[in-house]
C-alpha atoms as a PDB file:
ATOM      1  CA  UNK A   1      24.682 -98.759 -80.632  1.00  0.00           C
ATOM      2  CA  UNK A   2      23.078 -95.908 -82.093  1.00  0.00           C
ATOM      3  CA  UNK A   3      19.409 -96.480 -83.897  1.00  0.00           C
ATOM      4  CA  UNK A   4      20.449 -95.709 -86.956  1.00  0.00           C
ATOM      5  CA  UNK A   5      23.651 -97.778 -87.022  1.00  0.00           C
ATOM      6  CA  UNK A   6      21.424-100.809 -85.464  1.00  0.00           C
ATOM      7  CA  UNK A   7      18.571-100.144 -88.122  1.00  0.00           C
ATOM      8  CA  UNK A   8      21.459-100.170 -90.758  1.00  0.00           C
ATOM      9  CA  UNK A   9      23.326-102.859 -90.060  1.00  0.00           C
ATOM     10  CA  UNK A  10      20.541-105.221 -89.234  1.00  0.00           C
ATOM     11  CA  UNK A  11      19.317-104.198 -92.962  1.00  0.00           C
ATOM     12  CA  UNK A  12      22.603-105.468 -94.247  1.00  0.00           C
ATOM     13  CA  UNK A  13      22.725-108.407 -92.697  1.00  0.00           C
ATOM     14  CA  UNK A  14      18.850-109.325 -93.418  1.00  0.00           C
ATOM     15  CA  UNK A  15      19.520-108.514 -96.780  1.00  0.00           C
ATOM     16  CA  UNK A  16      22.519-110.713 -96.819  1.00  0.00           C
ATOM     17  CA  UNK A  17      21.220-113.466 -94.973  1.00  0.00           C
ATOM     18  CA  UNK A  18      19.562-115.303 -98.104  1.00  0.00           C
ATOM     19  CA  UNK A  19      22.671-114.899 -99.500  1.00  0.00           C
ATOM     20  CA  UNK A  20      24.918-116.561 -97.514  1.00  0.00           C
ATOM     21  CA  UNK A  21      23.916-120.078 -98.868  1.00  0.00           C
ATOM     22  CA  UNK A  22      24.704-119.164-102.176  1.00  0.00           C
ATOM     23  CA  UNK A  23      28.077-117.227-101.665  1.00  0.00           C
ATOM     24  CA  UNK A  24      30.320-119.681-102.637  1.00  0.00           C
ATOM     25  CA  UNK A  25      33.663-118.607-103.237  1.00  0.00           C
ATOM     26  CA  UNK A  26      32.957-114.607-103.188  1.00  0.00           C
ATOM     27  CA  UNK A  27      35.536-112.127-101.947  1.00  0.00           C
ATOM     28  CA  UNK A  28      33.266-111.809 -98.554  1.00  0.00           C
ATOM     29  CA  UNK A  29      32.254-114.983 -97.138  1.00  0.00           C
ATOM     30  CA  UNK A  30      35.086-117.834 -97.706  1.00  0.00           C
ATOM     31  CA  UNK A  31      35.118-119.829 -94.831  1.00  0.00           C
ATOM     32  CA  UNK A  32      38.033-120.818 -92.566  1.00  0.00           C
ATOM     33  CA  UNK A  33      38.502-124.554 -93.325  1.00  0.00           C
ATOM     34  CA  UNK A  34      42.022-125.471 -91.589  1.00  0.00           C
ATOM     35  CA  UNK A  35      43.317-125.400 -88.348  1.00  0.00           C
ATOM     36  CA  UNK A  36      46.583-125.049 -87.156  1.00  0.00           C
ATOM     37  CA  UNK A  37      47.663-125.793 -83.266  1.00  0.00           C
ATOM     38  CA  UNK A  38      50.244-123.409 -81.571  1.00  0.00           C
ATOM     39  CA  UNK A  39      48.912-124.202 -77.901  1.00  0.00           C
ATOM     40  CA  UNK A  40      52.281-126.600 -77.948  1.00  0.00           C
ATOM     41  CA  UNK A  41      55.082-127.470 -75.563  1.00  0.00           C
ATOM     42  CA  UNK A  42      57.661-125.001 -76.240  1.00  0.00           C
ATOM     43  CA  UNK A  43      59.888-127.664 -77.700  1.00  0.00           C
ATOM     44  CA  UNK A  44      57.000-128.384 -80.257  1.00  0.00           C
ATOM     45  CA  UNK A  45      56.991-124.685 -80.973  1.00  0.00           C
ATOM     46  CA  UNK A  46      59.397-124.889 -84.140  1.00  0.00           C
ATOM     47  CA  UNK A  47      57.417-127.288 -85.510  1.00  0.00           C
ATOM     48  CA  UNK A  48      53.975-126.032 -85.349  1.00  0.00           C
ATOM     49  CA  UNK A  49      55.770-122.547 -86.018  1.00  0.00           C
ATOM     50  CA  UNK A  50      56.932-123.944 -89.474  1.00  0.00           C
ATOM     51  CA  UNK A  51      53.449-126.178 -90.070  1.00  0.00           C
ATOM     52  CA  UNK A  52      51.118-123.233 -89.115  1.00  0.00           C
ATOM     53  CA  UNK A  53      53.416-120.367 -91.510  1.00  0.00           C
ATOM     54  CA  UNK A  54      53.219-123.208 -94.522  1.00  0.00           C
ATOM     55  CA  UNK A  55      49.442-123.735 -94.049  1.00  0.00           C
ATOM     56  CA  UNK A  56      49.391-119.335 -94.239  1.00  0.00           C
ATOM     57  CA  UNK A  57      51.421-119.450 -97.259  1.00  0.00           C
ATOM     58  CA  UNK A  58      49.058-122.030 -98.728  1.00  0.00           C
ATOM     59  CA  UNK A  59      45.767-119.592 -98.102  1.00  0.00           C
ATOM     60  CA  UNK A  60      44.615-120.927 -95.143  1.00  0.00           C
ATOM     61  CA  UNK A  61      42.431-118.074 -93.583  1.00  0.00           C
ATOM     62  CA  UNK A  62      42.263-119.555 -90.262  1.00  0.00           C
ATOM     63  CA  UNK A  63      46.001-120.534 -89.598  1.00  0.00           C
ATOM     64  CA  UNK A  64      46.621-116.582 -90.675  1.00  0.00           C
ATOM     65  CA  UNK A  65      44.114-115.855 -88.032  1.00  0.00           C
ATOM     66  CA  UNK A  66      45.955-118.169 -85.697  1.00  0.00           C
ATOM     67  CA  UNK A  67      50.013-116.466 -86.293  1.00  0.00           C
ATOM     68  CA  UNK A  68      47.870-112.975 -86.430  1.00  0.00           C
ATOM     69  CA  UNK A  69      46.388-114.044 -82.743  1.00  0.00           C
ATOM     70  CA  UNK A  70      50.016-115.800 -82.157  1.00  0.00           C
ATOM     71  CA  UNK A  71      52.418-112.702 -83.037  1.00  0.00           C
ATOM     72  CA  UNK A  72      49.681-110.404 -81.302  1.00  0.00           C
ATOM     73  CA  UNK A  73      49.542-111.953 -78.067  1.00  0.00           C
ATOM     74  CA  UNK A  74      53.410-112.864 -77.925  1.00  0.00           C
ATOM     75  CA  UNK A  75      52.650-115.332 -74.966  1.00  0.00           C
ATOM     76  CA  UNK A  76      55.784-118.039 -76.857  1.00  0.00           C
ATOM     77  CA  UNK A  77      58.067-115.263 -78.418  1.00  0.00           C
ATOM     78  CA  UNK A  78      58.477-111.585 -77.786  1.00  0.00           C
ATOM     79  CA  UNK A  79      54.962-109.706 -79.170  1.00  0.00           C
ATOM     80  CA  UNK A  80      55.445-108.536 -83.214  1.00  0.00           C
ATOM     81  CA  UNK A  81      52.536-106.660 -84.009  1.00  0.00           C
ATOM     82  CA  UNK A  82      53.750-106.024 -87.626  1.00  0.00           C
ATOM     83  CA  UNK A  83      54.075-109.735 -87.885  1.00  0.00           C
ATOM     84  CA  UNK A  84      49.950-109.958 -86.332  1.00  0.00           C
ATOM     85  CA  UNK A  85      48.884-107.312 -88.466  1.00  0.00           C
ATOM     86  CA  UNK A  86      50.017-108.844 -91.706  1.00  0.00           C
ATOM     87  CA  UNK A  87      48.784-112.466 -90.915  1.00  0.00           C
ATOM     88  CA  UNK A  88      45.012-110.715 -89.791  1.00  0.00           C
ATOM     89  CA  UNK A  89      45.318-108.435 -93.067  1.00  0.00           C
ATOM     90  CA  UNK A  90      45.416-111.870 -95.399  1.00  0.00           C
ATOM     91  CA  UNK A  91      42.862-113.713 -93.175  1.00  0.00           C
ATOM     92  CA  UNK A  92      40.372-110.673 -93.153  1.00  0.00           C
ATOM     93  CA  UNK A  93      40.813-109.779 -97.181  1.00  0.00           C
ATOM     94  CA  UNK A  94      39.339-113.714 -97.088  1.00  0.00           C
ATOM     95  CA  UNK A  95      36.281-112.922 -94.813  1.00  0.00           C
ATOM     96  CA  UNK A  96      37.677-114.226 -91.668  1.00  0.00           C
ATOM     97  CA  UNK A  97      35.454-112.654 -89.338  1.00  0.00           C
ATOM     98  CA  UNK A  98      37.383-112.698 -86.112  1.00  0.00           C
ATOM     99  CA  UNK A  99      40.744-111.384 -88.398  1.00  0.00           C
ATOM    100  CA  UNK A 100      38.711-108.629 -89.043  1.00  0.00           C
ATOM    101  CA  UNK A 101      37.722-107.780 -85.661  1.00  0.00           C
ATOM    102  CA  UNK A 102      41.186-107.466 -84.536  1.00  0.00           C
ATOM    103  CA  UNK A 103      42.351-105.876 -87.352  1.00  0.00           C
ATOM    104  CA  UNK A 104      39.867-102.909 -87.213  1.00  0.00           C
ATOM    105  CA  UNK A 105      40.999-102.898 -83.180  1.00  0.00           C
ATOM    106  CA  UNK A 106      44.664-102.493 -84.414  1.00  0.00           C
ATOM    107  CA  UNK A 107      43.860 -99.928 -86.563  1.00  0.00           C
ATOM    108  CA  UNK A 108      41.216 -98.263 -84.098  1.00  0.00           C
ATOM    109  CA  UNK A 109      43.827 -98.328 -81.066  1.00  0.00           C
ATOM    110  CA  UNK A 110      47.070 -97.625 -83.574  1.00  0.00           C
ATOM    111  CA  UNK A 111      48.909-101.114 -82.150  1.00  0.00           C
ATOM    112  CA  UNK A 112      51.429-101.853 -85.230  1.00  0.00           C
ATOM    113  CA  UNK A 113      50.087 -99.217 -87.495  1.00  0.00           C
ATOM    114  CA  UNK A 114      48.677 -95.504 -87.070  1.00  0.00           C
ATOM    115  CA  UNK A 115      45.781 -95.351 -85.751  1.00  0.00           C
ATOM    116  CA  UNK A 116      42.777 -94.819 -88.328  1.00  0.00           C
ATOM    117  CA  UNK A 117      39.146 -94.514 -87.570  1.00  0.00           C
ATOM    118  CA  UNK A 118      37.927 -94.976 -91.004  1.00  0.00           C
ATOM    119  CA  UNK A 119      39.690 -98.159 -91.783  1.00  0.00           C
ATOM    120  CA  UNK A 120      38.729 -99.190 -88.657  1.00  0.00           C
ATOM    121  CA  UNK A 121      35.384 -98.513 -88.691  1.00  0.00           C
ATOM    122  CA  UNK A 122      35.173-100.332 -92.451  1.00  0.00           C
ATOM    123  CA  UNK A 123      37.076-103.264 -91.227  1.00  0.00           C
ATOM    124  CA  UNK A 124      34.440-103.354 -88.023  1.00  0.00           C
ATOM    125  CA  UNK A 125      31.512-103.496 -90.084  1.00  0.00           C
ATOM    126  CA  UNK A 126      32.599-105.907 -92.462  1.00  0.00           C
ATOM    127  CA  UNK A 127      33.653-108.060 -89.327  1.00  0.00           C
ATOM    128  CA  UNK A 128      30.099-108.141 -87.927  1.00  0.00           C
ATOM    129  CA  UNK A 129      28.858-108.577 -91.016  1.00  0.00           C
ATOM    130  CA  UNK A 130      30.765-111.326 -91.351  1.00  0.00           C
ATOM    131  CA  UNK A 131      30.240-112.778 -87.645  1.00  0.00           C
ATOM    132  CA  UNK A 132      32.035-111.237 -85.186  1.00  0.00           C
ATOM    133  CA  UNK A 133      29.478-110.687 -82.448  1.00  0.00           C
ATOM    134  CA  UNK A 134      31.640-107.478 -80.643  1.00  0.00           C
ATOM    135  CA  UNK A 135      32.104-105.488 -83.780  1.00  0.00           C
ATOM    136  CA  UNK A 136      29.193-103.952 -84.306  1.00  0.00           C
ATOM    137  CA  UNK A 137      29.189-102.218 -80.964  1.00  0.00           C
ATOM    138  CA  UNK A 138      32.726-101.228 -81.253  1.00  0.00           C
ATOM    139  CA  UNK A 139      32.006 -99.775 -84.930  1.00  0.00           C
ATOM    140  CA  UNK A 140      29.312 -97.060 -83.374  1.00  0.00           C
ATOM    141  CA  UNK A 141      32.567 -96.793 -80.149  1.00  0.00           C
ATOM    142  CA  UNK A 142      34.913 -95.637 -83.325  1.00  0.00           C
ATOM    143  CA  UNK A 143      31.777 -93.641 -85.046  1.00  0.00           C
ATOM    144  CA  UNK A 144      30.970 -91.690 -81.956  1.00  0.00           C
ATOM    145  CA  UNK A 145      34.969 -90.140 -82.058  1.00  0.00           C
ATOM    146  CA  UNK A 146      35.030 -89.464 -86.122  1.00  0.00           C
ATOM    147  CA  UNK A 147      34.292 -86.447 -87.539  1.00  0.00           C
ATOM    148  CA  UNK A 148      30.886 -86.055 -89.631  1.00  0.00           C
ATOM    149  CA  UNK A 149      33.118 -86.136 -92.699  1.00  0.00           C
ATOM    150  CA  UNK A 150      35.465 -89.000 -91.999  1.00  0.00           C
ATOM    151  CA  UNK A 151      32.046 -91.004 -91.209  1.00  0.00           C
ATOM    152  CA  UNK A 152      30.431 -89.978 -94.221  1.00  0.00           C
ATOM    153  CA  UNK A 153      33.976 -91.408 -96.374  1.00  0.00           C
ATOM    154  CA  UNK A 154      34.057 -94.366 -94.516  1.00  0.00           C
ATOM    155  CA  UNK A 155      29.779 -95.453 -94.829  1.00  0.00           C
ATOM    156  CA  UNK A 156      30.901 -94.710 -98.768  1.00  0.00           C
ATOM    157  CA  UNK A 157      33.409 -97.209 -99.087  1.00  0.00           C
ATOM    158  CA  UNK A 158      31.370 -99.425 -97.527  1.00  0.00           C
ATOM    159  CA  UNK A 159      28.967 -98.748 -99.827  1.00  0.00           C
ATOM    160  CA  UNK A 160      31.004 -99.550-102.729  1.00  0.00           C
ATOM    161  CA  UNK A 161      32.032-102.709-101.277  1.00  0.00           C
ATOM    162  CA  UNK A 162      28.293-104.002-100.845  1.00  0.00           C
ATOM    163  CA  UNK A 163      27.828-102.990-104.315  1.00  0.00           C
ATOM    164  CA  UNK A 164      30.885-104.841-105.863  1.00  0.00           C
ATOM    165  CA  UNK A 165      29.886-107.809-103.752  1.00  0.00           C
ATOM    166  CA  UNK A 166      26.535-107.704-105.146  1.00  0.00           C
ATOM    167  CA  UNK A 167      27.693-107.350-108.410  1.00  0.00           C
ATOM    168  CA  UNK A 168      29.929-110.953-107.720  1.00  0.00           C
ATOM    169  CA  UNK A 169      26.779-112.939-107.127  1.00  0.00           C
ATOM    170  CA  UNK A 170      24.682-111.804-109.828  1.00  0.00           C
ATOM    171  CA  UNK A 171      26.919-112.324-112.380  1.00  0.00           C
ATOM    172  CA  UNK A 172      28.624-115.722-110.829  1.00  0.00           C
ATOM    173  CA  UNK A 173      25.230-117.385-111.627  1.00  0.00           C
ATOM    174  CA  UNK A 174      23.981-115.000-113.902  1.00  0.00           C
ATOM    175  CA  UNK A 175      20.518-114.150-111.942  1.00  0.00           C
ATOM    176  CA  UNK A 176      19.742-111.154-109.177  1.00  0.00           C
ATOM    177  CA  UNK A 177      21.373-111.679-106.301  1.00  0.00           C
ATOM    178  CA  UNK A 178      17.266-110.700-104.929  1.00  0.00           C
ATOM    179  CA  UNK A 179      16.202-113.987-106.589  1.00  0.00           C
ATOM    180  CA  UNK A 180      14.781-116.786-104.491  1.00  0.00           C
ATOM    181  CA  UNK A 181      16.566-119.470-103.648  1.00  0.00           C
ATOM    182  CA  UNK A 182      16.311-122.756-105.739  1.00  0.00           C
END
């Protein structure tokens, strides 16, 4: 990782930190809370196909993340990455970290969709910001191939999307989201 790329996301993340045990329901930090179980016998398969797709429909970021991994891999069924890309596209717009990761991989390697190093690079950083330990590194991998302009885009919508999340948590409580903790 490049210095300034280190130095910058390391600010985000200490600036975030503090944050974290306040962000509540915001648009970039919901937690995964359910599980669904597709490691089966294949004559289970139906069943936890059907449990794990109601679980998705009910907004359960982490069964998304599971079909997204499931239709990704295709270890039970034949591989659909259109099917993978839309379950990790509603698991990462909830802050599921690891959707995120693979989602800015798709995107980076053009597996489902065409290939897009600014979305990539956007969903990347928002992955390690949100815990995915490989992203970071694989952000500066998709910066070092972009164009000084495409780079510049992308570091503005990220921009915009610290701001608006900023913007969430001062006015959910209605102080700075730079106040101290209570």
């Amino acid at each position: 990782m490049n210095r300034t790329g280190r130095a910058l996301a390391l600010g985000c993340l200490l600036l975030l930190q503090p944050l974290l045990a306040t962000a509540g329901g915001n648009s970039l930090l919901i937690p995964a809370v359910g599980r669904c179980t597709l490691n089966t016998q294949p004559q289970d398969l139906p069943q936890a196909l059907a449990a794990c797709q109601q679980a998705a429909k009910s907004g359960d970021a982490q069964a998304q993340y599971e079909l997204g991994q499931f239709y990704y891999d295709g270890t039970a069924t034949p591989r659909d990455l259109g099917q993978a890309l839309n379950y990790f596209e509603q698991a990462s717009l909830q802050g599921h970290a690891d959707a995120q990761y693979h989602l800015g991989m798709m995107f980076f390697h053009g597996e489902g969709v065409a290939a897009n190093n600014i979305q990539a690079y956007i969903v990347l950083k928002m992955a390690a910001v949100n815990g995915a330990e490989d992203a970071l590194d694989v952000a500066d991998e998709v910066a070092a191939q972009m164009p000084r302009d495409q780079l510049e885009t992308a570091t503005q919508v990220l921009g915009q999307i610290f701001r608006k999340y900023l913007l969430e948590l001062q006015t959910a409580d209605g102080r700075s989201p730079f106040s101290p903790l209570p």
